[in-house]
C-alpha atoms as a PDB file:
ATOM      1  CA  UNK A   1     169.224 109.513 257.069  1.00  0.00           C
ATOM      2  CA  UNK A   2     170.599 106.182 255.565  1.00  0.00           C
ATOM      3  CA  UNK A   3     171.627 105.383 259.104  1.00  0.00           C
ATOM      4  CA  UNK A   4     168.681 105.485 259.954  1.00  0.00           C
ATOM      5  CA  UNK A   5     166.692 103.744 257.217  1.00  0.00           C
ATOM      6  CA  UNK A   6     169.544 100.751 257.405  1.00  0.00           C
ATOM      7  CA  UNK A   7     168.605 100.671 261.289  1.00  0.00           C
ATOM      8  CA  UNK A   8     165.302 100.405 260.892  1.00  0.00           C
ATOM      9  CA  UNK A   9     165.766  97.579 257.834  1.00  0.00           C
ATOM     10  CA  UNK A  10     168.072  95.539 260.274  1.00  0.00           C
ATOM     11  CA  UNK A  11     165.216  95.825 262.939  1.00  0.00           C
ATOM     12  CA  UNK A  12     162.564  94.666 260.548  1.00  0.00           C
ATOM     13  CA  UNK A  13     165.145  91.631 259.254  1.00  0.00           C
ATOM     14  CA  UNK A  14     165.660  90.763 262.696  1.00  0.00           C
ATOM     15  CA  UNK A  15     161.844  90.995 263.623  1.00  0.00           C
ATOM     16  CA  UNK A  16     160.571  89.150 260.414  1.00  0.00           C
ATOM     17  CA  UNK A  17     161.657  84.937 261.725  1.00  0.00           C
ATOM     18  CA  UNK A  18     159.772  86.001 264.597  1.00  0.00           C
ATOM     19  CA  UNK A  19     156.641  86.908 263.463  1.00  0.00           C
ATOM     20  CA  UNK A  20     156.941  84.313 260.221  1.00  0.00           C
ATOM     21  CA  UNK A  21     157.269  81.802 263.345  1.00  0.00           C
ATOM     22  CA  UNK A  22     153.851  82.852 265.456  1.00  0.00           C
ATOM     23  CA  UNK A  23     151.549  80.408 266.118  1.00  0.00           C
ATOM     24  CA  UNK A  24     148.460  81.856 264.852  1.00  0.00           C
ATOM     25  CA  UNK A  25     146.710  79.704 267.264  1.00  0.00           C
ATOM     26  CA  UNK A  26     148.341  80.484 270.858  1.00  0.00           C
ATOM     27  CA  UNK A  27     145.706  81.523 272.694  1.00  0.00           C
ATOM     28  CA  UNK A  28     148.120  83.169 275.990  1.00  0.00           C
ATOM     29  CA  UNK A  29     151.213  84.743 275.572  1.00  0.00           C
ATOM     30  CA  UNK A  30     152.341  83.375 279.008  1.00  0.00           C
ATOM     31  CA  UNK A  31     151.945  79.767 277.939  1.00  0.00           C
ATOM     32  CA  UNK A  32     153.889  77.193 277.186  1.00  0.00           C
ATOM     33  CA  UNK A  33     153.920  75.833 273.547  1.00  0.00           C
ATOM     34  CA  UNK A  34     154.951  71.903 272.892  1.00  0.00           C
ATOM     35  CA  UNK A  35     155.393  71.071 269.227  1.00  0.00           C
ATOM     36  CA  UNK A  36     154.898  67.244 267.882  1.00  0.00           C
ATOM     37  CA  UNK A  37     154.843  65.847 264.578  1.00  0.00           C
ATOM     38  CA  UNK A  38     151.021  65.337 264.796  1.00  0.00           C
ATOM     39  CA  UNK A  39     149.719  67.882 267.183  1.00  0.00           C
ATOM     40  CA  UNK A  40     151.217  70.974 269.317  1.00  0.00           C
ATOM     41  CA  UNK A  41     150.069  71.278 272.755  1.00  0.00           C
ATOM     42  CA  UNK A  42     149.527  74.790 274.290  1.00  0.00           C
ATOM     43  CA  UNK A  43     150.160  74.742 278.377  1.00  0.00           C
ATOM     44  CA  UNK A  44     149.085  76.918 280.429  1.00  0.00           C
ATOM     45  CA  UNK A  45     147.402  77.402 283.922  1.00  0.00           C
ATOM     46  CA  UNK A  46     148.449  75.427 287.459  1.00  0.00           C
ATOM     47  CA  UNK A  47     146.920  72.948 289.012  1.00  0.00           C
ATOM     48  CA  UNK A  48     145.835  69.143 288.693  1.00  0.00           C
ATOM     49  CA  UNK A  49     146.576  68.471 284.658  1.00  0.00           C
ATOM     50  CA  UNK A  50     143.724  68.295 282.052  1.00  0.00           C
ATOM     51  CA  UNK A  51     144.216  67.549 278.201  1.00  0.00           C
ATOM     52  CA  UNK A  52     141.405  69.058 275.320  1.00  0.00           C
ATOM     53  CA  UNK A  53     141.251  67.799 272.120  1.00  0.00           C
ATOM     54  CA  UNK A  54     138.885  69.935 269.935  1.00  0.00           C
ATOM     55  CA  UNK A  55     137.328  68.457 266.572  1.00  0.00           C
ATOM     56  CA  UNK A  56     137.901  67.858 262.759  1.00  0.00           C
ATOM     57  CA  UNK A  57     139.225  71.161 261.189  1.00  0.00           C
ATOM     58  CA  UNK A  58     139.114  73.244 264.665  1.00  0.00           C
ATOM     59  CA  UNK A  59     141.356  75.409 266.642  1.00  0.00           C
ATOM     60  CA  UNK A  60     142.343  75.263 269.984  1.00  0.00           C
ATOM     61  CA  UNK A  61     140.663  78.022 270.439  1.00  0.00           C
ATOM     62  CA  UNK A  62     137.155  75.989 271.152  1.00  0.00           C
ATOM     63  CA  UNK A  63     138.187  75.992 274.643  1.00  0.00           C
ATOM     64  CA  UNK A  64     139.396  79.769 275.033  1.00  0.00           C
ATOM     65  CA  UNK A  65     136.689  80.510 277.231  1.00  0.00           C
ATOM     66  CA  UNK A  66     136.740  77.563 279.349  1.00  0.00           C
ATOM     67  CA  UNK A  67     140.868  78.174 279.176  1.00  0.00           C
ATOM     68  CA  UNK A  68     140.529  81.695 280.549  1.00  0.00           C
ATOM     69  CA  UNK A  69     137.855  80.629 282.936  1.00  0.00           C
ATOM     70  CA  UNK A  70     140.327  77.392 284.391  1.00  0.00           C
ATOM     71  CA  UNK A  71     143.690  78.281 284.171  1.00  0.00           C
ATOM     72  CA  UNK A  72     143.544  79.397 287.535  1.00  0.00           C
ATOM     73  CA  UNK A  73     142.859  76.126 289.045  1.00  0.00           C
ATOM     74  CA  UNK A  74     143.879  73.908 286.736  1.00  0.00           C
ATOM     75  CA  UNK A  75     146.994  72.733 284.142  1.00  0.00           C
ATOM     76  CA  UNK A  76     145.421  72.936 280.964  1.00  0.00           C
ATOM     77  CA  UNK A  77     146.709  70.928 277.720  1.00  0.00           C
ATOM     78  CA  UNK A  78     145.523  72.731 274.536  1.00  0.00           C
ATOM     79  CA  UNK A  79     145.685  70.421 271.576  1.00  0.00           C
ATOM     80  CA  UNK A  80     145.883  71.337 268.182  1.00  0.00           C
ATOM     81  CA  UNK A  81     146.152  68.852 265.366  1.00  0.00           C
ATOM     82  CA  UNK A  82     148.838  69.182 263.056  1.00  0.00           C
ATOM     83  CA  UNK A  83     146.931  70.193 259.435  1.00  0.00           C
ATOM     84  CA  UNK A  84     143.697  72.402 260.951  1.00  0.00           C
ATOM     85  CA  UNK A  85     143.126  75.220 261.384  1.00  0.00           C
ATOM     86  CA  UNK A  86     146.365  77.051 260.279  1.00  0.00           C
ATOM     87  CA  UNK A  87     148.676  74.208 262.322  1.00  0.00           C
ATOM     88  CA  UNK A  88     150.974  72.745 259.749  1.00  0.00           C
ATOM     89  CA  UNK A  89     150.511  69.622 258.754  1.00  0.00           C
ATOM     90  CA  UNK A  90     153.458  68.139 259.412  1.00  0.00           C
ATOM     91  CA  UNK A  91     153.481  64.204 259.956  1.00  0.00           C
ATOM     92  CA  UNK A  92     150.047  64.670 258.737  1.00  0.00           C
ATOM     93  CA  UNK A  93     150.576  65.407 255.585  1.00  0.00           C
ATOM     94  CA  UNK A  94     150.202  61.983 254.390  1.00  0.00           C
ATOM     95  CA  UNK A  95     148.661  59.191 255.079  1.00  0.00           C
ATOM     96  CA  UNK A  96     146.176  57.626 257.925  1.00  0.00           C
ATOM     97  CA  UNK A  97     144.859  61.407 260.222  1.00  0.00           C
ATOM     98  CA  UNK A  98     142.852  59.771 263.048  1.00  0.00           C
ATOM     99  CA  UNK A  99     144.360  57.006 264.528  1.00  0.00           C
ATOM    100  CA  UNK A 100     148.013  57.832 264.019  1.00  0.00           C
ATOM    101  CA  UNK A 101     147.330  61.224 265.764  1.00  0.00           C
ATOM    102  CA  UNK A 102     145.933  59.553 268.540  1.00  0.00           C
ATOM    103  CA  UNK A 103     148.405  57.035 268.994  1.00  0.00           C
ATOM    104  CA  UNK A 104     150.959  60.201 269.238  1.00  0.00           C
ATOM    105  CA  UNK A 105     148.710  61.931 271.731  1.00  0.00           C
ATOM    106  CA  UNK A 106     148.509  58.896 273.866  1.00  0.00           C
ATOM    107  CA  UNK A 107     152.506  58.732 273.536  1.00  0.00           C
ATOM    108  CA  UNK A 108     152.555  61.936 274.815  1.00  0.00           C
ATOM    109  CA  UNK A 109     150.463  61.565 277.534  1.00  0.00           C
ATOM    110  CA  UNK A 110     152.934  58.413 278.703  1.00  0.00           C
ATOM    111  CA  UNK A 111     155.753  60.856 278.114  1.00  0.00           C
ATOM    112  CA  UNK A 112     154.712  63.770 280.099  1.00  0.00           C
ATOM    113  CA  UNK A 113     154.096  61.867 283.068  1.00  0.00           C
ATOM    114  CA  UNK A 114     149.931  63.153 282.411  1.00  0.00           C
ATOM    115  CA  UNK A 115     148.737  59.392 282.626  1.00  0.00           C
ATOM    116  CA  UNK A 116     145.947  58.469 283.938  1.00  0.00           C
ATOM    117  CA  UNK A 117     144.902  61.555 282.141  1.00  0.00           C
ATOM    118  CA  UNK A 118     141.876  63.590 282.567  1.00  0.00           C
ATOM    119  CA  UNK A 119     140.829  64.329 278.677  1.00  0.00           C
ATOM    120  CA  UNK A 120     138.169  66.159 277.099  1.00  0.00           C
ATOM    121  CA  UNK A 121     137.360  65.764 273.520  1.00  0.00           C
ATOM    122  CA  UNK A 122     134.992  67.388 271.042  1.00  0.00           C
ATOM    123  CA  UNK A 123     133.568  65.372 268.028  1.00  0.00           C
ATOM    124  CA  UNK A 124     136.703  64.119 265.992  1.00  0.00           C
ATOM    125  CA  UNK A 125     138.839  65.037 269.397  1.00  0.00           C
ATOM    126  CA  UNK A 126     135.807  62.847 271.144  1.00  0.00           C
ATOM    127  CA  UNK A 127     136.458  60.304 269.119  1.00  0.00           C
ATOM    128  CA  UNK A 128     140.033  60.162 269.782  1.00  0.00           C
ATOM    129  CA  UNK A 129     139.179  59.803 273.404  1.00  0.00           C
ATOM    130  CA  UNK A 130     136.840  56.937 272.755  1.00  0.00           C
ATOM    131  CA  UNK A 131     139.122  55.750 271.107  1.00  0.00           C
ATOM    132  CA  UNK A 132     142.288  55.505 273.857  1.00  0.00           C
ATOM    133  CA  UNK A 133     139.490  54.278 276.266  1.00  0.00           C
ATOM    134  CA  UNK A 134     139.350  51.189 274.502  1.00  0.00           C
ATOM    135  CA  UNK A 135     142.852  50.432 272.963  1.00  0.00           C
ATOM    136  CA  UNK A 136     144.796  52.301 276.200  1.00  0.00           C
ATOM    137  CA  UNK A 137     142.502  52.235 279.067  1.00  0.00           C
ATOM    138  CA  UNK A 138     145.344  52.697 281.324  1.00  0.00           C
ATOM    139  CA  UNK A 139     146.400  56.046 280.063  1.00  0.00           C
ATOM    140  CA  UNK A 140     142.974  57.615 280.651  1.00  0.00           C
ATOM    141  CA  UNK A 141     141.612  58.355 284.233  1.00  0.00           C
ATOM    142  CA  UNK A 142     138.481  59.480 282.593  1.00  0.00           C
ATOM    143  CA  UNK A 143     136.549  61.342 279.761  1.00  0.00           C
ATOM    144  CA  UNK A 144     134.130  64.055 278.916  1.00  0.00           C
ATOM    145  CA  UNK A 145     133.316  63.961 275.473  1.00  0.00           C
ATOM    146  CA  UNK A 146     131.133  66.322 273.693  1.00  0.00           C
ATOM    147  CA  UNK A 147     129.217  65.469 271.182  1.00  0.00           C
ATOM    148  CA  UNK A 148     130.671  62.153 269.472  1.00  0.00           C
ATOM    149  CA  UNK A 149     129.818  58.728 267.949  1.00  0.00           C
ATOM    150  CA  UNK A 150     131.158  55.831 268.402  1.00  0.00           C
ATOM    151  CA  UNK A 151     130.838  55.261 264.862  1.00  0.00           C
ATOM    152  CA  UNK A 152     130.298  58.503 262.742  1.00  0.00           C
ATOM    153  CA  UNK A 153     129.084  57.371 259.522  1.00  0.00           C
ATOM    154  CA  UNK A 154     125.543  56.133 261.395  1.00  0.00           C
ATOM    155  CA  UNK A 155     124.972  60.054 260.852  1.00  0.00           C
ATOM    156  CA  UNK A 156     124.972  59.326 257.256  1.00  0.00           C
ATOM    157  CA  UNK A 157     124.065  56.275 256.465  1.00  0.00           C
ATOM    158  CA  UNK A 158     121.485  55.226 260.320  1.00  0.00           C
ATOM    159  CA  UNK A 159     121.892  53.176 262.626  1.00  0.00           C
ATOM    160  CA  UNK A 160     122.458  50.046 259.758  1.00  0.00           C
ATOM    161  CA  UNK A 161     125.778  51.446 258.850  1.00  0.00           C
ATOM    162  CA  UNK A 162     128.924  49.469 258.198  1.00  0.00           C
ATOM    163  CA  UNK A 163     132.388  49.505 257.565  1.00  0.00           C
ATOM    164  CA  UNK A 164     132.159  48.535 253.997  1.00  0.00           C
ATOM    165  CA  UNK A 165     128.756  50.817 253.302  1.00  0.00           C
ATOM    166  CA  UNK A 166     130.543  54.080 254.382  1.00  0.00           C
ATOM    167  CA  UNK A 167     134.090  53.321 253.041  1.00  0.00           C
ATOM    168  CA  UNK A 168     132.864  53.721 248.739  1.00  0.00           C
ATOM    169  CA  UNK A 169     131.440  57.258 250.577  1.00  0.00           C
ATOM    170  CA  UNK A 170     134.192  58.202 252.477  1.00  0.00           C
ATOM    171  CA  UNK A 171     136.781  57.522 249.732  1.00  0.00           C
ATOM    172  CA  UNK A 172     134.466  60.196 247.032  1.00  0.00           C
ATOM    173  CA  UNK A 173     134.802  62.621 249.970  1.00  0.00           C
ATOM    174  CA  UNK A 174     138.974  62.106 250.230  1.00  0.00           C
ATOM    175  CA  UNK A 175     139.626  61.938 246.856  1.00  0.00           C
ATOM    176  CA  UNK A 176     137.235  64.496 245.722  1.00  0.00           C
ATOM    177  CA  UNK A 177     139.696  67.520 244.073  1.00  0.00           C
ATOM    178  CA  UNK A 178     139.549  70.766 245.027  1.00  0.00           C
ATOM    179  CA  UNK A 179     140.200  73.707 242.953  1.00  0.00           C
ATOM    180  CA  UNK A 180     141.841  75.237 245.995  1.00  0.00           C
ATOM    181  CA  UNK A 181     139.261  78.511 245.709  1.00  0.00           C
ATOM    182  CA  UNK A 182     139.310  79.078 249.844  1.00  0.00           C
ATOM    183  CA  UNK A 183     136.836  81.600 249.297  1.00  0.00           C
ATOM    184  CA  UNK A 184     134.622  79.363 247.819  1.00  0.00           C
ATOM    185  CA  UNK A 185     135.256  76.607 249.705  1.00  0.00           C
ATOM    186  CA  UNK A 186     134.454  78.673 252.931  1.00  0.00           C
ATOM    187  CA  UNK A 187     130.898  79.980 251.354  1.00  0.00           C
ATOM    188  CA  UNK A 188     130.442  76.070 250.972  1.00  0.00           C
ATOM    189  CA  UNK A 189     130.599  75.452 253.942  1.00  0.00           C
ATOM    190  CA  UNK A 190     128.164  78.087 255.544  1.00  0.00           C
ATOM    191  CA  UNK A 191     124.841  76.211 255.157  1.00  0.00           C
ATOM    192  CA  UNK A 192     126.333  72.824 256.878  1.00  0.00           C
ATOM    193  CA  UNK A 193     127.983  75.127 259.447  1.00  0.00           C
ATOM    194  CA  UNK A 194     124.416  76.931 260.253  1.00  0.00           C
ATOM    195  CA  UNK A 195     123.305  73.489 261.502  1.00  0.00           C
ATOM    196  CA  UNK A 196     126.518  73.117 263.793  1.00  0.00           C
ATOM    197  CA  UNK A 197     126.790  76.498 264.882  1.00  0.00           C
ATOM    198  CA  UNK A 198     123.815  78.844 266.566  1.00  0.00           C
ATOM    199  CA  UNK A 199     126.321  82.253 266.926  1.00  0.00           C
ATOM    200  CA  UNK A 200     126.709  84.014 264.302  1.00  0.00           C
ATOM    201  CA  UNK A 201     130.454  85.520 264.743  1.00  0.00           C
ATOM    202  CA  UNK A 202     130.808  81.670 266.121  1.00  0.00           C
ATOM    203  CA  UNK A 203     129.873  80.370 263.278  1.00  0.00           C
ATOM    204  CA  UNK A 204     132.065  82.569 261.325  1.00  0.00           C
ATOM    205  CA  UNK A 205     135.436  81.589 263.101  1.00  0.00           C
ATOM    206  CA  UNK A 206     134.408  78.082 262.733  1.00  0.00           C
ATOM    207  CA  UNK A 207     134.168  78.314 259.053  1.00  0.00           C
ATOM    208  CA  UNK A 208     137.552  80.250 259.454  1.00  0.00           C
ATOM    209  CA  UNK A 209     139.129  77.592 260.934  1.00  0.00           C
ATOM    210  CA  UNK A 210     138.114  75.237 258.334  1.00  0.00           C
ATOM    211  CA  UNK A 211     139.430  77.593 255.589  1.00  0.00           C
ATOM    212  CA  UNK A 212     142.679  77.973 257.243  1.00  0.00           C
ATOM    213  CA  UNK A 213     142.855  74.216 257.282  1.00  0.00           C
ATOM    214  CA  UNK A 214     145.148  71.861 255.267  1.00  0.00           C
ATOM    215  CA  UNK A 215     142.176  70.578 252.670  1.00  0.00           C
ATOM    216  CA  UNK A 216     144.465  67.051 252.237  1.00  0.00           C
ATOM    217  CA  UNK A 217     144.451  66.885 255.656  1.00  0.00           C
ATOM    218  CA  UNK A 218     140.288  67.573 256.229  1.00  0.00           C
ATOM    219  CA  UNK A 219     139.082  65.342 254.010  1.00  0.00           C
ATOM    220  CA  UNK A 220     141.468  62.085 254.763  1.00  0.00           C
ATOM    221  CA  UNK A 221     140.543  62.523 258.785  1.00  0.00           C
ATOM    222  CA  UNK A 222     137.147  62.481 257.445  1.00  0.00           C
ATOM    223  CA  UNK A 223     137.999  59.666 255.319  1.00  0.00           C
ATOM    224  CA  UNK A 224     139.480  57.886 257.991  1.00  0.00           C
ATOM    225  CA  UNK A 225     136.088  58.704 261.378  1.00  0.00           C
ATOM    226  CA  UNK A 226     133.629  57.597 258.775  1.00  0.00           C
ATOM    227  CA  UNK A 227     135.393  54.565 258.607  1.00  0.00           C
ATOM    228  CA  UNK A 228     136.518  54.100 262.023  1.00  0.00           C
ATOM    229  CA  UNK A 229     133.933  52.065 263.689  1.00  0.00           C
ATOM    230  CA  UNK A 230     134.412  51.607 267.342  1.00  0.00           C
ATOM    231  CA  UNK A 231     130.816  50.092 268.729  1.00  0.00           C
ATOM    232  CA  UNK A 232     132.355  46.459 268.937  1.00  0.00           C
ATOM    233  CA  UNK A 233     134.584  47.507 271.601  1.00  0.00           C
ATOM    234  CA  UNK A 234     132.183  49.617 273.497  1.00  0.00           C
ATOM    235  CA  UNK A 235     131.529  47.409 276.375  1.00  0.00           C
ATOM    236  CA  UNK A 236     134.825  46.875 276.993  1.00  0.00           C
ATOM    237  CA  UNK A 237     135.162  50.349 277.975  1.00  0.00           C
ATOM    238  CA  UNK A 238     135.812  50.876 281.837  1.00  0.00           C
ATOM    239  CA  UNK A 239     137.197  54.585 281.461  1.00  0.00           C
ATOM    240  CA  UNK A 240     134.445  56.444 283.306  1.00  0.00           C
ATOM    241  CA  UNK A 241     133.065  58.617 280.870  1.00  0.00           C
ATOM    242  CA  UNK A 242     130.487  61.732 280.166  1.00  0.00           C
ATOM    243  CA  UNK A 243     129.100  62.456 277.004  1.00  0.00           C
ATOM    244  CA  UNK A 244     127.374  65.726 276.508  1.00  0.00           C
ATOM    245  CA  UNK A 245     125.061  65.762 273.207  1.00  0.00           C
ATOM    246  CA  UNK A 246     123.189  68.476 272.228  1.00  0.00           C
ATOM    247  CA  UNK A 247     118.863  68.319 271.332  1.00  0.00           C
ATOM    248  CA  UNK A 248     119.740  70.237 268.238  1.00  0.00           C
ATOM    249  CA  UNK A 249     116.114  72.041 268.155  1.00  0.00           C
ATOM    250  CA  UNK A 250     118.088  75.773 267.289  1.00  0.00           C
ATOM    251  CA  UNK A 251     118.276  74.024 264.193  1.00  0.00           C
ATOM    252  CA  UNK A 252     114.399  72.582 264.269  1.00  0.00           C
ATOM    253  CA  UNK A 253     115.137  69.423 265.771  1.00  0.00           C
ATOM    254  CA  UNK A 254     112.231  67.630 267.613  1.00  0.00           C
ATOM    255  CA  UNK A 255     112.369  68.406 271.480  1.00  0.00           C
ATOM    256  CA  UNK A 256     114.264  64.688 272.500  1.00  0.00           C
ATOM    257  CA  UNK A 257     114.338  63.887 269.472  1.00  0.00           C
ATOM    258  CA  UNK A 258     118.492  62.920 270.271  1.00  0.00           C
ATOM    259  CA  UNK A 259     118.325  60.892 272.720  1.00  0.00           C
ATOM    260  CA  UNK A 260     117.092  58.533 270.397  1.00  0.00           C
ATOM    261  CA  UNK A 261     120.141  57.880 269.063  1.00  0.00           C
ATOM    262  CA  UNK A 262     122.703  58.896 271.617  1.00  0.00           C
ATOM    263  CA  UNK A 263     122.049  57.183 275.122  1.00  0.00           C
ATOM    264  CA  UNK A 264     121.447  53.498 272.745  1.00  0.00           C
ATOM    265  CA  UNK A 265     124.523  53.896 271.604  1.00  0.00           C
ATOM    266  CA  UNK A 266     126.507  54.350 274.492  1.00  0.00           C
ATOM    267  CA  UNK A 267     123.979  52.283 276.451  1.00  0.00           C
ATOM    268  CA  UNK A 268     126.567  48.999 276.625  1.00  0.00           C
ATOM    269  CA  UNK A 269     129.319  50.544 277.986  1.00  0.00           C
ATOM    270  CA  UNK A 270     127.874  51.121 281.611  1.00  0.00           C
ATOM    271  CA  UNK A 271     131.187  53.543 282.897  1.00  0.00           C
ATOM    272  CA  UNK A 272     129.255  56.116 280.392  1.00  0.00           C
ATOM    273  CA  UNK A 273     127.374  58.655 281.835  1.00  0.00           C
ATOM    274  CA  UNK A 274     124.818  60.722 279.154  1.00  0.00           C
ATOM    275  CA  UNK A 275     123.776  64.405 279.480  1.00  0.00           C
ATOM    276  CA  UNK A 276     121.695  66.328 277.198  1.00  0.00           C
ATOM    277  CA  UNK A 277     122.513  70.326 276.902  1.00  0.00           C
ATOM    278  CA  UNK A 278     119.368  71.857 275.314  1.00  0.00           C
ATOM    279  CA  UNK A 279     119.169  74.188 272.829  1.00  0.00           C
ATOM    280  CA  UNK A 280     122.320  73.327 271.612  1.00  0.00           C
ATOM    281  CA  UNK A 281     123.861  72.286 268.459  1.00  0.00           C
ATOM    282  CA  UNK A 282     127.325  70.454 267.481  1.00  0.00           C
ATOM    283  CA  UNK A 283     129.765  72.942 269.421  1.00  0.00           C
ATOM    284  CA  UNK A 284     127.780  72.948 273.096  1.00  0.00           C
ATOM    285  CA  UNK A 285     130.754  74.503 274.426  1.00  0.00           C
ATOM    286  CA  UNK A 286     129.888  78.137 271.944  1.00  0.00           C
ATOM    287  CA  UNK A 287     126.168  77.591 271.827  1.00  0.00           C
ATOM    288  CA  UNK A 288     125.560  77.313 275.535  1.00  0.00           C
ATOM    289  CA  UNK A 289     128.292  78.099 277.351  1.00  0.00           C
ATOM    290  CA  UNK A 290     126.925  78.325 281.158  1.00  0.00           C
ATOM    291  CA  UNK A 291     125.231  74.944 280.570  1.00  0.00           C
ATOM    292  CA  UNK A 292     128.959  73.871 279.441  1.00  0.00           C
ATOM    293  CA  UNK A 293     130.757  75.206 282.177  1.00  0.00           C
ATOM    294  CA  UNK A 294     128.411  73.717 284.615  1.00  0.00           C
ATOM    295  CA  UNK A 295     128.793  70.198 282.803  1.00  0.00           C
ATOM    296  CA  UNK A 296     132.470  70.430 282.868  1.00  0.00           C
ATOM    297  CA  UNK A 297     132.735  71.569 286.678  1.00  0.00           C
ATOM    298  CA  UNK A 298     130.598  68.701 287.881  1.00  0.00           C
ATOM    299  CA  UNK A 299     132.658  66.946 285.889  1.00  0.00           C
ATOM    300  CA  UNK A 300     136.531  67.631 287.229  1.00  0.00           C
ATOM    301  CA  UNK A 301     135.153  67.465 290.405  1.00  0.00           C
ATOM    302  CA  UNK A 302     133.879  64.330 290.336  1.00  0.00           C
ATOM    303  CA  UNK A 303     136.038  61.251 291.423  1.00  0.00           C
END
């Protein structure tokens, strides 16, 4: 009987690195996982290569479906940002979120032999993309992003906003303490995420991911895209790029009421293509997933 009970303790000593180690967001046990100091990057799939970047506080796991749908035609890059959703924060920890992470991203995409890259980002991952359109046009082939601004504190503050009207903002939201209370925190966050999220159970693993997320690491990203303005260098984009933005009327939105501010602001770069999904909010790619797909296929497809 102790033979057996020592067995059984060496089994579980042996088994407990391994499952301490699991990546709670690997999203196919046949992939491949890459680990950086800013991001990891899950691999899977064959075929031509395409990198997603999903947004501030989110899993890889925005693009599950479209994963499991692609693989079989295509390389897929899953990014994850080092600091959300349950990713460690690692060279994040400190410091500037946004552009460093980027910068690393773009690195990698030089490294890995992926440039000209085929990229698809999602609001803060959308940004990122807009971002290595203008500073490393070379390094992108092209672009879909969903749902992004050029400059993200317009959301806040209109169309008027600046640089130094968002940054005494942005630094209350970074430096802001929190009582660490995830429990809280995540009940916080359920009315904003009602307006970003139609599902239900969507919306729920959404505010998951937040919850999961390294807070530090949350609020100086958001510190750092409501500061981050990028319209001056918008016509010197050449990247051809799609942006899909939603008509938010699920959450009583005006009918076209959007593309009031999204098609003028993209308007001067004329490689950027617009596309309204309807009866969509922030994540188009859970709220209307058909109209996503289809978006995404016309998209790879295309030149």
């Amino acid at each position: 009987m102790l033979k057996t009970l020592a067995a059984v303790a060496a089994v579980l000593l042996l088994a407990t690195p391994a499952a301490a180690q699991a990546d709670p967001n690997r999203l196919f046990a046949d992939s491949k996982i890459v680990v950086r100091d800013r991001f990891s990057d899950e691999v899977v799939g064959k075929g031509p290569d395409v990198v997603f970047i999903p947004g501030l506080a989110s899993s890889r796991a925005t693009w599950k479906a479209t994963a499991e749908r692609l693989r079989g035609k295509y390389r897929l890059h899953l990014i994850q940002v080092a600091g959300f959703a349950g990713e460690p924060a690692r060279g994040n920890a400190t410091g500037e979120v946004v552009i460093p992470t980027a910068e690393a991203i773009d690195a990698y995409l030089v490294e890995q032999k992926l440039s000209p890259a085929v990229v698809v980002g999602h609001s803060l991952g959308g940004t990122m993309s807009l971002y290595l359109a203008q500073k490393h046009p070379d390094h992108l082939r092209k672009a879909l992003v969903v749902d992004a601004l050029p400059f993200y504190a317009t959301v806040m503050l209109g169309p008027q906003a600046t640089v130094a009207t968002a940054t005494p903002i942005a630094t209350r939201i970074r430096d802001a303490k929190w009582d660490g209370d995830a429990v809280a925190y995540g009940k916080s966050l359920e009315p904003q995420m009602a307006r970003m999220v139609a599902g239900t159970a969507d919306r729920s693993m959404v505010v998951g991911w937040s919850v999961a997320s390294d807070h530090g690491v949350i609020m100086r990203a958001l510190y750092d895209d409501l500061t981050l303005d990028l319209r001056p260098g918008m016509a010197t984009i050449k990247t051809p790029i799609v942006l899909l933005y939603p008509d938010y009327t699920p959450a009583g939105a005006p009918p076209g009421a959007t593309d009031s501010m999204y098609p003028p602001m993209f308007a001067v770069a004329p490689s950027i293509k617009t596309q309204r999904i309807d009866k969509s909010l922030h994540f188009i790619m859970l709220d209307q997933p058909q109209a996503f797909a289809a978006a995404l296929d016309a998209f790879l497809t295309q030149p």
